[in-house]
N, C-alpha and C. Protein backbone atom coordinates (compact mmCIF):
# COMPACT_ATOMS: atom_id res chain seq x y z
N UNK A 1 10.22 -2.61 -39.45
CA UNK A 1 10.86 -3.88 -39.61
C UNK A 1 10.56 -4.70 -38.36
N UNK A 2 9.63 -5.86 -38.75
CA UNK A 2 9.57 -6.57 -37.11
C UNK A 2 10.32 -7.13 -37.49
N UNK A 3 11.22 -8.15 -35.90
CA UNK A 3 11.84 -9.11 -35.74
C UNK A 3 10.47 -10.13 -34.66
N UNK A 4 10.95 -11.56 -34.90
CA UNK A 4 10.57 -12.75 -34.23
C UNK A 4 11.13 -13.30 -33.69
N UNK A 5 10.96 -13.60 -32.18
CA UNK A 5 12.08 -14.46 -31.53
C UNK A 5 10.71 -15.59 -30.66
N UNK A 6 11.58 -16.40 -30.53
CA UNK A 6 10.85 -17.84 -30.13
C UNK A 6 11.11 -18.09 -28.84
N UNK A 7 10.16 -18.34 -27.98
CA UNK A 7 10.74 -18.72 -26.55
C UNK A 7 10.10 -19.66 -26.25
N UNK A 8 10.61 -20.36 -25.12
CA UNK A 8 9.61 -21.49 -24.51
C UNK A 8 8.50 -20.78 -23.73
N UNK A 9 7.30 -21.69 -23.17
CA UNK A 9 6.51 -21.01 -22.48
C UNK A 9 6.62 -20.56 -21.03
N UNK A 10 7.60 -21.82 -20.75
CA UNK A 10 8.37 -21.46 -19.15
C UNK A 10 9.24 -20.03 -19.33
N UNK A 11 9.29 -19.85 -20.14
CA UNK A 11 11.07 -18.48 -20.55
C UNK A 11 9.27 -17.31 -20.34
N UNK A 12 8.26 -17.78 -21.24
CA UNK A 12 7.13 -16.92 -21.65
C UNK A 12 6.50 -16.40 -19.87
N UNK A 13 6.36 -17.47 -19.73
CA UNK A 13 5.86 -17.18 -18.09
C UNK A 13 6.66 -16.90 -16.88
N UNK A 14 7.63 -16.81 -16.93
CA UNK A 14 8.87 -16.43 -16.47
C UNK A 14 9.01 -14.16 -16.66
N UNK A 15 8.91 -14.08 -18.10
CA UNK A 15 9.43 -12.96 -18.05
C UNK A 15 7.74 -12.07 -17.50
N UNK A 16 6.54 -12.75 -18.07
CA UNK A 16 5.35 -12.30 -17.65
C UNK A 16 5.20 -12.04 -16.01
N UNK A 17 5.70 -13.03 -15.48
CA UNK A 17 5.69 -12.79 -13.70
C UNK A 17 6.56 -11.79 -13.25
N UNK A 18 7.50 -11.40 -14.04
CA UNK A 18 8.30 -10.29 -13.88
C UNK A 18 7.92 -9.10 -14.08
N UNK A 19 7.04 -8.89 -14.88
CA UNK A 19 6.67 -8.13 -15.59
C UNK A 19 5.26 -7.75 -14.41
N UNK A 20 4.68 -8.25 -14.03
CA UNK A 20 3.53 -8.47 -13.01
C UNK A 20 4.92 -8.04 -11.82
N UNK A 21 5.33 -8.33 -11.48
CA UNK A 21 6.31 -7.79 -10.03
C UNK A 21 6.80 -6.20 -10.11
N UNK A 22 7.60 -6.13 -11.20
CA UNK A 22 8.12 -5.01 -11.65
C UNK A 22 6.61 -3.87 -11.55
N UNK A 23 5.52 -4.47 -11.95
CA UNK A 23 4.65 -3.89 -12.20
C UNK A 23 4.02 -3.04 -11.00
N UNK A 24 4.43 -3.89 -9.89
CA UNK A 24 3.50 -3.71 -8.66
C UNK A 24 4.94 -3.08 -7.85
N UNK A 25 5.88 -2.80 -8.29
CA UNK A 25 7.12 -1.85 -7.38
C UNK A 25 7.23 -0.99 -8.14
N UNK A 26 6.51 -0.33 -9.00
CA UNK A 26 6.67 1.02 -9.54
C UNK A 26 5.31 1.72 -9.18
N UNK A 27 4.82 0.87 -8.74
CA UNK A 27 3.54 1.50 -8.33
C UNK A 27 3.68 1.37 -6.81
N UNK A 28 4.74 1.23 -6.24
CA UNK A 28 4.64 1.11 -4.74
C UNK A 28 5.56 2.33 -4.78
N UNK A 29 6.76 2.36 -5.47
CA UNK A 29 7.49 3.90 -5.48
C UNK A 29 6.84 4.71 -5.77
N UNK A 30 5.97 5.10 -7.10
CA UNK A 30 5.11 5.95 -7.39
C UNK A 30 4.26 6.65 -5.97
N UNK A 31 3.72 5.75 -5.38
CA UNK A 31 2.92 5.88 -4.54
C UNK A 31 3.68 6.36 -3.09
N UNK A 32 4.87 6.07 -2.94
CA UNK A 32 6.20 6.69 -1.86
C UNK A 32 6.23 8.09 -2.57
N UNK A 33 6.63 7.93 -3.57
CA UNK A 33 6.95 9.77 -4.41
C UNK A 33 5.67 10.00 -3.91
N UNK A 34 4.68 10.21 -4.08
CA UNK A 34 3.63 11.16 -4.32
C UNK A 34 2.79 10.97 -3.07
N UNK A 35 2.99 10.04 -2.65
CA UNK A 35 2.12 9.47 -1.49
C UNK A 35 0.49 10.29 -2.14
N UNK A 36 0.27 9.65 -3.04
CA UNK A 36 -1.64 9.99 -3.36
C UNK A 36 -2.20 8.87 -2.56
N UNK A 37 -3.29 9.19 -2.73
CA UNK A 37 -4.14 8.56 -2.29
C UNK A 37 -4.91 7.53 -3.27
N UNK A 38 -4.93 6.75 -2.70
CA UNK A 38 -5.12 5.54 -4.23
C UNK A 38 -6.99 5.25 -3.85
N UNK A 39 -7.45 5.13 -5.08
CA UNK A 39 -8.79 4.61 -4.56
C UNK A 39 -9.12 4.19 -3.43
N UNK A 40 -10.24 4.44 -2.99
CA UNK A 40 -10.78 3.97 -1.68
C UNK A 40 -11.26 2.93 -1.97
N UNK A 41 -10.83 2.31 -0.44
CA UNK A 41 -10.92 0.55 -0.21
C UNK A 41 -10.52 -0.68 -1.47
N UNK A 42 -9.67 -0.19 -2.61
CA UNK A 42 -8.80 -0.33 -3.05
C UNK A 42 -7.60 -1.11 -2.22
N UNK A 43 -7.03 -2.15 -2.85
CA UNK A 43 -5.72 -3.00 -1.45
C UNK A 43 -4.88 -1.87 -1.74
N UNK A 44 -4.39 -1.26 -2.62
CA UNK A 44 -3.43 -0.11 -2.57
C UNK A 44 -3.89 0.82 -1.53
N UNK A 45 -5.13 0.90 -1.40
CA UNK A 45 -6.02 2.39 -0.45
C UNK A 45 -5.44 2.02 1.20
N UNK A 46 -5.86 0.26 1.20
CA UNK A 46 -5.53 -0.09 2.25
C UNK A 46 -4.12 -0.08 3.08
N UNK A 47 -3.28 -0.56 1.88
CA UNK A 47 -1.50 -0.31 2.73
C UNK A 47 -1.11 1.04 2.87
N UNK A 48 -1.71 1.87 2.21
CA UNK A 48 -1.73 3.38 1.93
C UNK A 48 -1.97 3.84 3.41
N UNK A 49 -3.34 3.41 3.35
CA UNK A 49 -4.07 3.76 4.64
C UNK A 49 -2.93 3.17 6.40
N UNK A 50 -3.04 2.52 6.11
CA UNK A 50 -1.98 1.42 7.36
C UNK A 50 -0.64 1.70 7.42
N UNK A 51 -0.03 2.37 6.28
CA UNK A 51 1.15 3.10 6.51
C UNK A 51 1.46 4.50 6.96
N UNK A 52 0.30 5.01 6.64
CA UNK A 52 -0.45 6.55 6.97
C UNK A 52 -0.53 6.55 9.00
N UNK A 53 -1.32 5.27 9.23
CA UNK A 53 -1.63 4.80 10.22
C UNK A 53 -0.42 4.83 11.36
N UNK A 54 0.36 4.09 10.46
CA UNK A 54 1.66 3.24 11.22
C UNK A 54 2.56 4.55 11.84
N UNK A 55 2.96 5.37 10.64
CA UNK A 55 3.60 6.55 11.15
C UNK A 55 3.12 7.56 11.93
N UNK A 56 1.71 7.80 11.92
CA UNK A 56 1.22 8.38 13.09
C UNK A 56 1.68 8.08 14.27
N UNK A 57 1.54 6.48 14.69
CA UNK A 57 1.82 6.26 15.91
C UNK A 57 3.36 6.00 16.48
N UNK A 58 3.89 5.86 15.28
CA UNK A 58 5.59 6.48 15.92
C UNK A 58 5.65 7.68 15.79
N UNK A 59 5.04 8.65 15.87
CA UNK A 59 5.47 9.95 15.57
C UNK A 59 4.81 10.25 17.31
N UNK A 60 3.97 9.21 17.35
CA UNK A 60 3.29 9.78 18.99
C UNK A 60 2.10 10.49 19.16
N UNK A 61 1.21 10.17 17.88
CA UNK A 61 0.08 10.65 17.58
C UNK A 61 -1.01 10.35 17.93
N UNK A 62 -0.96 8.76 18.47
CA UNK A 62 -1.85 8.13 18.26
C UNK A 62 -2.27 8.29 20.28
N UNK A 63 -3.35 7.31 20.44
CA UNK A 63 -3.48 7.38 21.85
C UNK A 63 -4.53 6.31 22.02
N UNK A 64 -4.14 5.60 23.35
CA UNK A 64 -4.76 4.22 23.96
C UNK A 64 -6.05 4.60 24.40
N UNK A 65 -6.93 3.29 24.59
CA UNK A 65 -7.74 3.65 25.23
C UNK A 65 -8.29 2.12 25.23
N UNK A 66 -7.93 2.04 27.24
CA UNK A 66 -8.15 0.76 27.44
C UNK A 66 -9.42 0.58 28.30
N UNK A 67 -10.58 1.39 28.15
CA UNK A 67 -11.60 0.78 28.90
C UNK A 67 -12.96 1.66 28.24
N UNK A 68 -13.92 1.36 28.38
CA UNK A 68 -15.31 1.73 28.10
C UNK A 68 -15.09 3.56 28.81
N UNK A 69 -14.89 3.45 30.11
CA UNK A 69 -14.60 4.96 30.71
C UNK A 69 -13.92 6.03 29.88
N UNK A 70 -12.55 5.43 29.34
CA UNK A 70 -11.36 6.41 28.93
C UNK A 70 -12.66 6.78 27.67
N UNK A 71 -12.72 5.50 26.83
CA UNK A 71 -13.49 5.81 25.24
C UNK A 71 -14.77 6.82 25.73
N UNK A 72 -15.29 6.92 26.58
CA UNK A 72 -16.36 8.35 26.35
C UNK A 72 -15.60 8.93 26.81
N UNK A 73 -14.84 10.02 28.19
CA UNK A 73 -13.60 10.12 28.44
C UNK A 73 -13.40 11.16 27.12
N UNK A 74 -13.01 10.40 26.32
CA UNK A 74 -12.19 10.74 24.90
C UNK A 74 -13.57 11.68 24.13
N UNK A 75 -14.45 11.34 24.21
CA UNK A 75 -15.28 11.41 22.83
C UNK A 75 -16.20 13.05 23.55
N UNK A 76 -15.91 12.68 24.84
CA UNK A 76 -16.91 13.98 25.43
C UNK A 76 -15.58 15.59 25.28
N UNK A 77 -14.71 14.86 25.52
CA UNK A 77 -13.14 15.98 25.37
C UNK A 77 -13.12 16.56 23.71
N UNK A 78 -14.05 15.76 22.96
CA UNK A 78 -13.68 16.53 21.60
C UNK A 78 -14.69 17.47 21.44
């Protein structure tokens, strides 16, 4: 049994942009639950990547390197 209901196109484009929002926060939780890895270089790959990033360096992971010296320095130590 279908039903028909009539809307304006503003009501039409209205619930569509919602629908596009909603769309893109279940895929941002999804992606918190599971933390996968979303295609590479993908904009999802990218905030993925930069949040991956971000918590490293509050966790104290990360490490400076402010001159040409430190950067070989660094690269001969690995």
């Amino acid at each position: 049994m279908a039903q028909t209901m009539t809307v304006s196109t503003e009501s039409f484009k209205k619930i569509i942009s919602r629908l596009d929002q909603l769309t893109r926060e279940v895929q941002t939780i999804k992606t918190r639950l599971f933390d996968n890895k979303p295609s590479y270089g993908s904009s999802e790959w990218w905030e993925w990547s930069d949040r991956k990033a971000l918590k490293s360096i509050r966790e104290g992971k990360g490490i400076k390197i402010h001159n040409k010296k430190e950067l070989d320095e660094f690269f001969q130590s690995l």
